[in-house]
PDB file of N, CA and C in Angstrom:
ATOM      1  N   UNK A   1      89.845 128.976 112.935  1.00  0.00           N
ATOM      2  CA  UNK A   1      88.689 128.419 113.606  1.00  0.00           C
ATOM      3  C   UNK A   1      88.874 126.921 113.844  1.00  0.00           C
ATOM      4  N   UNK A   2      89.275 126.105 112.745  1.00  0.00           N
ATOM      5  CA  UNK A   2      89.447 124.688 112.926  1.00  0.00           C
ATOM      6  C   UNK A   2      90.417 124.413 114.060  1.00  0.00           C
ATOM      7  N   UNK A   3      91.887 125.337 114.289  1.00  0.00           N
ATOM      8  CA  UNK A   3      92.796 125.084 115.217  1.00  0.00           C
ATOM      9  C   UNK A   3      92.123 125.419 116.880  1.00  0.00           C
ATOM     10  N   UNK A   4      91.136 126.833 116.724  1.00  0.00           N
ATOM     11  CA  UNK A   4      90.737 126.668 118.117  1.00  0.00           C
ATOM     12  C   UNK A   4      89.651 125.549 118.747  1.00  0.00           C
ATOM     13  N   UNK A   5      89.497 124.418 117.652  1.00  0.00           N
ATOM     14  CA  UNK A   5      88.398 123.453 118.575  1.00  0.00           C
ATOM     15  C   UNK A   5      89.292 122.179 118.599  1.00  0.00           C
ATOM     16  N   UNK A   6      90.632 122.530 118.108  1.00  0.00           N
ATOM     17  CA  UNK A   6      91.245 121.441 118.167  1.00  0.00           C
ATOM     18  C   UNK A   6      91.617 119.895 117.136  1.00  0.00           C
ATOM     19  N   UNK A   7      90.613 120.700 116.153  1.00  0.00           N
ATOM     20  CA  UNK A   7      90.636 119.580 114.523  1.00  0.00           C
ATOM     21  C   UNK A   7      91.828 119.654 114.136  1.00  0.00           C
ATOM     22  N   UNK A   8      92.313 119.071 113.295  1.00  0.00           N
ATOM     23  CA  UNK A   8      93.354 118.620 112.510  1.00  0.00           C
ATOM     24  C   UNK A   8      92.944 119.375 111.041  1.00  0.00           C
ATOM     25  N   UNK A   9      93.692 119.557 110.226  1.00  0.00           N
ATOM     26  CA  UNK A   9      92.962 119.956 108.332  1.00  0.00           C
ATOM     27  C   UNK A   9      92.319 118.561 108.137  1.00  0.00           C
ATOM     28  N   UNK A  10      92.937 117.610 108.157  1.00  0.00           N
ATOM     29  CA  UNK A  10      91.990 116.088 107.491  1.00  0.00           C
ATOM     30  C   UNK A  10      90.618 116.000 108.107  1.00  0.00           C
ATOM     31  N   UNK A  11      91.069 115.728 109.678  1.00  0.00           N
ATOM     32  CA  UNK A  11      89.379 115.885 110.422  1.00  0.00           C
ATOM     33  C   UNK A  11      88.529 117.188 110.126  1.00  0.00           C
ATOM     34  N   UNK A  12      89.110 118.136 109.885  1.00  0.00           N
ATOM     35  CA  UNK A  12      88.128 118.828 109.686  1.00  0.00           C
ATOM     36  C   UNK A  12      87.236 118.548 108.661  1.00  0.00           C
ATOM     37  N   UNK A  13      88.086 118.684 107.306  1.00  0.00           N
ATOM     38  CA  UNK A  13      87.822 118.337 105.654  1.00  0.00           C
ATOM     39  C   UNK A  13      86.693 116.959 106.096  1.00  0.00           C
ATOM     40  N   UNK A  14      87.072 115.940 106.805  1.00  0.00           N
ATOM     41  CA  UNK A  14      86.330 115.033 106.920  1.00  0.00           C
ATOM     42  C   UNK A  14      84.981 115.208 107.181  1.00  0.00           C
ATOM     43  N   UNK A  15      84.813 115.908 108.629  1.00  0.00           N
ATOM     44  CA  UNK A  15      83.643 116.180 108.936  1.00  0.00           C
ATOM     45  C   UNK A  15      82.396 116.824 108.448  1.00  0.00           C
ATOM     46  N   UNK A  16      83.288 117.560 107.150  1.00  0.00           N
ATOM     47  CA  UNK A  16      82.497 118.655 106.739  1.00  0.00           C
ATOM     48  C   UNK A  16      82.104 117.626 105.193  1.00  0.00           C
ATOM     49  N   UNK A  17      83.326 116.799 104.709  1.00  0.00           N
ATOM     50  CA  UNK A  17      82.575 116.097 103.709  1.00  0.00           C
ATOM     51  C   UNK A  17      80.910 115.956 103.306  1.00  0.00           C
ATOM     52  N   UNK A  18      80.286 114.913 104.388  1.00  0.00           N
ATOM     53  CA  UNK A  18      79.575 114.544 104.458  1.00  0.00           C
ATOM     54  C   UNK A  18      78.127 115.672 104.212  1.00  0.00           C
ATOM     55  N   UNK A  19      78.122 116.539 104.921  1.00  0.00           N
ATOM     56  CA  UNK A  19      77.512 118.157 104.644  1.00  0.00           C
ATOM     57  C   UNK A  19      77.716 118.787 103.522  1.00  0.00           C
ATOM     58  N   UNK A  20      78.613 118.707 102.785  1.00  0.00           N
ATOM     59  CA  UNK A  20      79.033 119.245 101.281  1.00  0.00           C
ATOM     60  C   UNK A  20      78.415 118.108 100.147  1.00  0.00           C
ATOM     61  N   UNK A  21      78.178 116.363 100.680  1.00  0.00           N
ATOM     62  CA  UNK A  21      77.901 115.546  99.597  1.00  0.00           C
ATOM     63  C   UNK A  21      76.231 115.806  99.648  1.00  0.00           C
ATOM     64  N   UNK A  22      75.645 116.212 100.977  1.00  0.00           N
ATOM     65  CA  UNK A  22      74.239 116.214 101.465  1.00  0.00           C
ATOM     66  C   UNK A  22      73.818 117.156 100.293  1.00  0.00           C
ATOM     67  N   UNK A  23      74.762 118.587 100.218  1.00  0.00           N
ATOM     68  CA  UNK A  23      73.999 119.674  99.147  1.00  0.00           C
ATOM     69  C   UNK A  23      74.526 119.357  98.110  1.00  0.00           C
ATOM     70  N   UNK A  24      75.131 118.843  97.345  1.00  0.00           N
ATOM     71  CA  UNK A  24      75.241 118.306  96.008  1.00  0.00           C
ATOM     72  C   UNK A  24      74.230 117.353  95.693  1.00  0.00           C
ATOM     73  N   UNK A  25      73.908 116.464  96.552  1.00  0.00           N
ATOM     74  CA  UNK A  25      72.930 115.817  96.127  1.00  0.00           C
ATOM     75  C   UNK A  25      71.400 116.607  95.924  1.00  0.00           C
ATOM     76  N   UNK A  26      71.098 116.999  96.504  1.00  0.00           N
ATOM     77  CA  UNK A  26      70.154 118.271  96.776  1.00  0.00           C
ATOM     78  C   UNK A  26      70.059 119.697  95.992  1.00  0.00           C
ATOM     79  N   UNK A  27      71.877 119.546  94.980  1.00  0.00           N
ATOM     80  CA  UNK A  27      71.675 120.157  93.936  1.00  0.00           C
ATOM     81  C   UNK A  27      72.102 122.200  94.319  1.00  0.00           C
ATOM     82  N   UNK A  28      72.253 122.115  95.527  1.00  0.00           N
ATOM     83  CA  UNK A  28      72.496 123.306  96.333  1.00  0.00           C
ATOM     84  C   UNK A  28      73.352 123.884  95.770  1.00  0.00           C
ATOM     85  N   UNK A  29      74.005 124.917  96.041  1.00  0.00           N
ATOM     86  CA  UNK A  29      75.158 125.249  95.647  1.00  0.00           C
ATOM     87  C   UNK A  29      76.006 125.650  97.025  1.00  0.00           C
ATOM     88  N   UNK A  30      76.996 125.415  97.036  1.00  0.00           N
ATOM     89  CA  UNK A  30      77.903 125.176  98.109  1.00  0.00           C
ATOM     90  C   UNK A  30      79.076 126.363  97.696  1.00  0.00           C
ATOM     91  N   UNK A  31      80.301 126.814  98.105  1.00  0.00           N
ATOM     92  CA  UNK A  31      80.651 127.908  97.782  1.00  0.00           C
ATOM     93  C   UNK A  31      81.853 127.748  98.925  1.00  0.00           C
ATOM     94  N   UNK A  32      83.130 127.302  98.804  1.00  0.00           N
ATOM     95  CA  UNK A  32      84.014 127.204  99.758  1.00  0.00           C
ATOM     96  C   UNK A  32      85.303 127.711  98.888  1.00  0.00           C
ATOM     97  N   UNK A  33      85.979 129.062 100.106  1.00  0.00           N
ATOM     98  CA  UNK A  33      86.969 130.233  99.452  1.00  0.00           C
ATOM     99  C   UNK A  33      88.081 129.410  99.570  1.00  0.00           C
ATOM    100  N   UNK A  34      88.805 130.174  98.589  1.00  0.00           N
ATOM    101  CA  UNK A  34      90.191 129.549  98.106  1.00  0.00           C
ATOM    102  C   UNK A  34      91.266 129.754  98.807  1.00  0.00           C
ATOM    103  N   UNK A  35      91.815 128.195  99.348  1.00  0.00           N
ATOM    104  CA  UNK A  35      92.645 128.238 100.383  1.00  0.00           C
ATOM    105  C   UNK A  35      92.242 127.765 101.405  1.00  0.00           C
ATOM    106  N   UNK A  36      90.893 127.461 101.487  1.00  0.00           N
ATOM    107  CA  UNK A  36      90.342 127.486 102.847  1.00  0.00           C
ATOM    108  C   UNK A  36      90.651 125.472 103.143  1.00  0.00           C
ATOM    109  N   UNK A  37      90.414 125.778 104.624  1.00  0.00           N
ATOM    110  CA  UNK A  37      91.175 124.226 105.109  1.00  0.00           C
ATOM    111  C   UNK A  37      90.244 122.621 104.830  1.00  0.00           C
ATOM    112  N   UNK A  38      89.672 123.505 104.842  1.00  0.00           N
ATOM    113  CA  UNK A  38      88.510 122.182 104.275  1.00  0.00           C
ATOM    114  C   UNK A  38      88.800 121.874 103.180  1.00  0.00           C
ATOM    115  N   UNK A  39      89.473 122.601 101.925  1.00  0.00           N
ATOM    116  CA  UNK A  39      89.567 121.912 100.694  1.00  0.00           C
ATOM    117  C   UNK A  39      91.167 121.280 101.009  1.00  0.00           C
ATOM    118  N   UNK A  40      91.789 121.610 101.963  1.00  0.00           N
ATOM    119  CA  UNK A  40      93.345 120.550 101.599  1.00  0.00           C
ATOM    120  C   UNK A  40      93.104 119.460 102.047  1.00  0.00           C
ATOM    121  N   UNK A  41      94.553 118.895 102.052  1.00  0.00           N
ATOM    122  CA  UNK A  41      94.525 117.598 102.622  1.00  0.00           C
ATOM    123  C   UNK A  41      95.964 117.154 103.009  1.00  0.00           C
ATOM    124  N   UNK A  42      95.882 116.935 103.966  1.00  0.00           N
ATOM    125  CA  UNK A  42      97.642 116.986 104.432  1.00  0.00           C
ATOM    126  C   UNK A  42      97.916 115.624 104.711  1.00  0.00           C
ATOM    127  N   UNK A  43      99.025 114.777 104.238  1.00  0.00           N
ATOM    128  CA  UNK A  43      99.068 113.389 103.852  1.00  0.00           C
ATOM    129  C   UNK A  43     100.009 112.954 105.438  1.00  0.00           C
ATOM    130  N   UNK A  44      99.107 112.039 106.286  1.00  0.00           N
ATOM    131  CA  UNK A  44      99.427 111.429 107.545  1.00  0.00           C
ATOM    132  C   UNK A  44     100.593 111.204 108.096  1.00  0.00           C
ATOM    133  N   UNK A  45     101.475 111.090 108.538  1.00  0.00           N
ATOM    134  CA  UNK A  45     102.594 110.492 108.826  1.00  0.00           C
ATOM    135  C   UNK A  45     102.343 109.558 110.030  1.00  0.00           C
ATOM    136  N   UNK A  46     101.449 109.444 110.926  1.00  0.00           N
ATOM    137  CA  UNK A  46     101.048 108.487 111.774  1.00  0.00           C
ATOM    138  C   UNK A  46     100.800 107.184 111.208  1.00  0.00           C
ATOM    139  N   UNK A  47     101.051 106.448 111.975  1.00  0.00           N
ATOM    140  CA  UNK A  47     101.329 105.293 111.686  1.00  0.00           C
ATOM    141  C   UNK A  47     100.585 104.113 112.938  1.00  0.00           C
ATOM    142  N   UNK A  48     100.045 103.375 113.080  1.00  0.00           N
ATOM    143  CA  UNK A  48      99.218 102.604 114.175  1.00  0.00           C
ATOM    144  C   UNK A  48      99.821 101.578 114.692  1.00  0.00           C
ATOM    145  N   UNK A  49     100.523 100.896 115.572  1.00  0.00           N
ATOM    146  CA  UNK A  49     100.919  99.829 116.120  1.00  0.00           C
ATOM    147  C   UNK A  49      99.927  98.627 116.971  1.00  0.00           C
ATOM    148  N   UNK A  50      99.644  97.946 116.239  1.00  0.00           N
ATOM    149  CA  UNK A  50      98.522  96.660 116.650  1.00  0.00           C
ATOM    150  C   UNK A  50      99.589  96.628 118.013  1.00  0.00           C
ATOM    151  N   UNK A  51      98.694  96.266 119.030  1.00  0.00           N
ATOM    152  CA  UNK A  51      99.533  95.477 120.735  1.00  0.00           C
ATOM    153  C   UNK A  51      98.805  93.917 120.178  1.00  0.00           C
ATOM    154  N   UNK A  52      99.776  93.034 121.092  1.00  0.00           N
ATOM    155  CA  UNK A  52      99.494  91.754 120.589  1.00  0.00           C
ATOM    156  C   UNK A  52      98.108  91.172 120.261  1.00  0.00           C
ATOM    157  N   UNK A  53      96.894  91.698 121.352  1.00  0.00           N
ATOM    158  CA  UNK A  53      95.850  91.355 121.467  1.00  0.00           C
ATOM    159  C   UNK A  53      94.923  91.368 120.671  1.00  0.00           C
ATOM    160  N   UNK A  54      95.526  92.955 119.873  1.00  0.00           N
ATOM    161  CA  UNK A  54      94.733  93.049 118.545  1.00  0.00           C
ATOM    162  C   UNK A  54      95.365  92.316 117.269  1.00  0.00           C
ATOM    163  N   UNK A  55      96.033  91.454 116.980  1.00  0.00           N
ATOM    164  CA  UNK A  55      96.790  90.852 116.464  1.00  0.00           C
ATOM    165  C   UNK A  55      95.894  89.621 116.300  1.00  0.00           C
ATOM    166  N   UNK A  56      96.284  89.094 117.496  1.00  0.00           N
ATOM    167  CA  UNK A  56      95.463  87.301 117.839  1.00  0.00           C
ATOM    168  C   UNK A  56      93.837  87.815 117.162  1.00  0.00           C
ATOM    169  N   UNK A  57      93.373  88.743 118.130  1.00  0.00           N
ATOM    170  CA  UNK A  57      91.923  89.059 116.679  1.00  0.00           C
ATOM    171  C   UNK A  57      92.046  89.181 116.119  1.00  0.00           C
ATOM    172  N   UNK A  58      92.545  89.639 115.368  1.00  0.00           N
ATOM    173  CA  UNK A  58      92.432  89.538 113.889  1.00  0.00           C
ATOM    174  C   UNK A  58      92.910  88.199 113.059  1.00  0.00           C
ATOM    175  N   UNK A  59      93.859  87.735 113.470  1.00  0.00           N
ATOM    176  CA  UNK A  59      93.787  86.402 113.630  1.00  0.00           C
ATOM    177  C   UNK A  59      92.695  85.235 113.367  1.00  0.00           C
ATOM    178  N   UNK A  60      92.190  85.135 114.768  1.00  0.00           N
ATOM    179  CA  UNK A  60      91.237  85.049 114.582  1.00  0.00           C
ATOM    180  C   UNK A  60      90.116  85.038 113.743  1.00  0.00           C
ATOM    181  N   UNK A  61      89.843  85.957 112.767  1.00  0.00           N
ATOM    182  CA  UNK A  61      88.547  86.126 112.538  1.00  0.00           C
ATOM    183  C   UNK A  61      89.571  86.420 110.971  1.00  0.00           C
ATOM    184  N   UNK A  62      90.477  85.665 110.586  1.00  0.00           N
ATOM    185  CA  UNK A  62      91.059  85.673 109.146  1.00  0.00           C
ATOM    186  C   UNK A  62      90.229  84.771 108.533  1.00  0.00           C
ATOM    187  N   UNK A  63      89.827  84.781 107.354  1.00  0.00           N
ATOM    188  CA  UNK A  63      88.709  83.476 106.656  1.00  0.00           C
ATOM    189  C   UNK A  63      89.502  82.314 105.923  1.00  0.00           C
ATOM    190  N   UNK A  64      90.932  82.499 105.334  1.00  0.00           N
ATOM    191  CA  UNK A  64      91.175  81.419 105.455  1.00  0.00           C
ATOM    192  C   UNK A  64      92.825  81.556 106.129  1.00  0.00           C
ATOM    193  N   UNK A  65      93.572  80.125 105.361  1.00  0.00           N
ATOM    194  CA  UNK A  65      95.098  79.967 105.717  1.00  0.00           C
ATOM    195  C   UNK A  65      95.803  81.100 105.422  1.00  0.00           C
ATOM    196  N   UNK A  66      95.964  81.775 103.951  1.00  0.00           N
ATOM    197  CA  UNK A  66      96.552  82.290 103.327  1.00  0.00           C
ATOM    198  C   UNK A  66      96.385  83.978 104.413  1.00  0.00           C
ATOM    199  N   UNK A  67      95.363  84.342 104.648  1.00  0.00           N
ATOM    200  CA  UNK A  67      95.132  85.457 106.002  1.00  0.00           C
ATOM    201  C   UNK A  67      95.654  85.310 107.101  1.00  0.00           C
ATOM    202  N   UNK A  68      95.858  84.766 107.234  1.00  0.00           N
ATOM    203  CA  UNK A  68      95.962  83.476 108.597  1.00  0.00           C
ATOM    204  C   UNK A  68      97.991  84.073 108.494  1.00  0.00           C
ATOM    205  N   UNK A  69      98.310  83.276 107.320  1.00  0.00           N
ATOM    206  CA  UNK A  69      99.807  83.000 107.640  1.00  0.00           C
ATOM    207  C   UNK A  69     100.086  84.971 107.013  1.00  0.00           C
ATOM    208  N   UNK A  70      99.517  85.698 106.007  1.00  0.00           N
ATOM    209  CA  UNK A  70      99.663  86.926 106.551  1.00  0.00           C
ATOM    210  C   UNK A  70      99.937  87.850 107.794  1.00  0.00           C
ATOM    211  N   UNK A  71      99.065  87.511 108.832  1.00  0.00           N
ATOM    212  CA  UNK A  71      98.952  87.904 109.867  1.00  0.00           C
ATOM    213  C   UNK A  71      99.956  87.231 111.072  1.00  0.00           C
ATOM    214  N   UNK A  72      99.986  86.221 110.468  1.00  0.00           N
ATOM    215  CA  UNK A  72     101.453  85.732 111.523  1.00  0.00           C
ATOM    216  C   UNK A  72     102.828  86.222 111.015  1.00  0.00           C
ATOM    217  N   UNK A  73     103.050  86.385 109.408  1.00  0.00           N
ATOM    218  CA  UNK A  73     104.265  87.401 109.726  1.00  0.00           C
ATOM    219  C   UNK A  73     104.043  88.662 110.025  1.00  0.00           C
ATOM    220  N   UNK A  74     103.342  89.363 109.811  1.00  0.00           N
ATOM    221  CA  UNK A  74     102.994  90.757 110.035  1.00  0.00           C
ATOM    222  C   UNK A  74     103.645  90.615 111.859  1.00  0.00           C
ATOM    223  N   UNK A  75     102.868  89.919 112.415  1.00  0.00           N
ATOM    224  CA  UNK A  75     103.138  89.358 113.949  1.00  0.00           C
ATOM    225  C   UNK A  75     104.956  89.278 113.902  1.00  0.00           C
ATOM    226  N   UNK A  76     105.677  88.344 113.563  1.00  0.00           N
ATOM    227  CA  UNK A  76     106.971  88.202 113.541  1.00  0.00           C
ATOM    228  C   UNK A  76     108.040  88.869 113.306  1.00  0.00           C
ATOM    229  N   UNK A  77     106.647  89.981 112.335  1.00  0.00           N
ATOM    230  CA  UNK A  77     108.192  90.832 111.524  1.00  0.00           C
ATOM    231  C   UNK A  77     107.498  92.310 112.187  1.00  0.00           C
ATOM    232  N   UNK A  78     106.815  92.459 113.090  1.00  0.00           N
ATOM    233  CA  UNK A  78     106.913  93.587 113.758  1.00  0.00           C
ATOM    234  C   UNK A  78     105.812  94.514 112.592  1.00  0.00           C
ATOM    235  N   UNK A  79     105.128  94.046 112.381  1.00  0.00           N
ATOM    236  CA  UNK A  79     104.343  95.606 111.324  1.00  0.00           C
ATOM    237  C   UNK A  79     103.555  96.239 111.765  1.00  0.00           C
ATOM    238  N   UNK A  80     103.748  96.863 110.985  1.00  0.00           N
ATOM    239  CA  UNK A  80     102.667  98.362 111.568  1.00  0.00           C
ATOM    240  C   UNK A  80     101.805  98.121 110.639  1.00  0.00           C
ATOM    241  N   UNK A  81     100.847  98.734 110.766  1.00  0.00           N
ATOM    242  CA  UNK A  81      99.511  98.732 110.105  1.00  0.00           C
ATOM    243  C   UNK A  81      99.998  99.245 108.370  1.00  0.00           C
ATOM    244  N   UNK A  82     100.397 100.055 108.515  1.00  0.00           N
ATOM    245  CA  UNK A  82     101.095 100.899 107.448  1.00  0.00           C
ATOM    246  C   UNK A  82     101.514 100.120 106.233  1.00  0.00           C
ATOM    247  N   UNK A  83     102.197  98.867 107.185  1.00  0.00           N
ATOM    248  CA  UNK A  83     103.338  97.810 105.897  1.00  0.00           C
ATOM    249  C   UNK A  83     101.960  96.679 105.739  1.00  0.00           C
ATOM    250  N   UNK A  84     101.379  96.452 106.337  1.00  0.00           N
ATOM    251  CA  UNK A  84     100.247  95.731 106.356  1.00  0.00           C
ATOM    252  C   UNK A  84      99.163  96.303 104.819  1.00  0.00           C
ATOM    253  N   UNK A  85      99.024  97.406 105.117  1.00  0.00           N
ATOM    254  CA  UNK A  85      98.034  98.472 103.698  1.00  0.00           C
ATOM    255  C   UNK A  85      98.844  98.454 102.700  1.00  0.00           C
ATOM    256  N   UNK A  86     100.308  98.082 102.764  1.00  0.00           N
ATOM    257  CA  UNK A  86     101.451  98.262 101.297  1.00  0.00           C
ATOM    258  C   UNK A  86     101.431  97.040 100.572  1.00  0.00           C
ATOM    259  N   UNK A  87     100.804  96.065 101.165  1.00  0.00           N
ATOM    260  CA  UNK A  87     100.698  94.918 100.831  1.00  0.00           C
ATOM    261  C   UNK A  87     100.278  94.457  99.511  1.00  0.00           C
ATOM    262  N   UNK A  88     100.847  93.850  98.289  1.00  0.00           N
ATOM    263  CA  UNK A  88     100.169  93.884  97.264  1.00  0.00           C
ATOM    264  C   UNK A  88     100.676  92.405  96.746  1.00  0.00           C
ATOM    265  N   UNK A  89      99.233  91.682  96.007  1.00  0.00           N
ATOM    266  CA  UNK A  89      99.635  90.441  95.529  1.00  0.00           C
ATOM    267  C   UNK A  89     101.210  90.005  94.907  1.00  0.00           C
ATOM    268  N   UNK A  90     101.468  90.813  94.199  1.00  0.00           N
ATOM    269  CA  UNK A  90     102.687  90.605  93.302  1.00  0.00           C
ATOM    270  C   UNK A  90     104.149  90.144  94.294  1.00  0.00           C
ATOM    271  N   UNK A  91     104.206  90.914  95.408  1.00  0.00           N
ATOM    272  CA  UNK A  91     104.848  91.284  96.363  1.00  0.00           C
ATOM    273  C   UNK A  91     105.075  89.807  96.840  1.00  0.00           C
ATOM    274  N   UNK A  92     104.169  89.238  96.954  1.00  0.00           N
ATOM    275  CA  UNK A  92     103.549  87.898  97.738  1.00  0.00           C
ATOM    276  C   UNK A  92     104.412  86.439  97.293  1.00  0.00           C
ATOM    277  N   UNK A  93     105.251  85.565  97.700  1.00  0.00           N
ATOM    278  CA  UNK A  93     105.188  84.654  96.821  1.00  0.00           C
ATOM    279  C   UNK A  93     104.228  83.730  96.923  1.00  0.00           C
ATOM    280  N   UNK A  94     104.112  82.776  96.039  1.00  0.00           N
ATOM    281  CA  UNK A  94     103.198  81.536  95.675  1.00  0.00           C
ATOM    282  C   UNK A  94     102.666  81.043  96.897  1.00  0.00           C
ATOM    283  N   UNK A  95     101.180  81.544  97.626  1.00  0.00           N
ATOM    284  CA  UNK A  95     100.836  80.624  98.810  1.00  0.00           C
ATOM    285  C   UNK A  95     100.157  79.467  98.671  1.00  0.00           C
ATOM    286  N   UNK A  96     100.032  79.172  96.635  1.00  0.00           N
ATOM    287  CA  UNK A  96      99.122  77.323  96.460  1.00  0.00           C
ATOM    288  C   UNK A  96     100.121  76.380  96.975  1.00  0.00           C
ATOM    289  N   UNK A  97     101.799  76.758  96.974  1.00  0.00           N
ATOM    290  CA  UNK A  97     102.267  75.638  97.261  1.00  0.00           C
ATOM    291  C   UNK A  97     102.397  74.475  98.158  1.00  0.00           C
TER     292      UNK A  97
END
């Protein structure tokens, strides 16, 4: 059913989230068979490529330097959104200097 409207397993699972948190809260009982596509979750391999324009915005609207010079290598070194989310302080060197 999900393949003939054209969902994905994630979009589906997604859509239906929200309807499954409605009757839990409400205390309902909900009842979804085993196997079924709404409970998986199939891990993305897509990946998003900013075009320059969305770049300079974001840019833009960084709050300080340290965002700022993030986003200009991200810019230089070609990233994808992907290496952008992998991003972790440790990773980082010293930007007080």
């Amino acid at each position: 059913m999900i393949e003939e409207q054209g969902y994905a397993i994630n979009s589906a699972r997604t859509y239906t989230l929200g309807i499954l948190q409605l009757f839990r809260f409400y205390e309902m009982t909900v009842t979804i068979s085993v196997g079924s596509d709404v409970s998986k979750t199939v891990i993305s391999t897509k990946d998003f490529v900013p075009n320059p324009q969305q770049l300079r915005k974001m840019y833009q609207v960084a709050p300080d330097l340290r965002s700022k010079l993030i986003m200009s290598l991200g810019k230089d070194l070609a990233w994808r959104i992907g290496d952008f989310l992998s991003i972790t302080k440790d990773v980082l060197p010293d930007l007080e200097q």
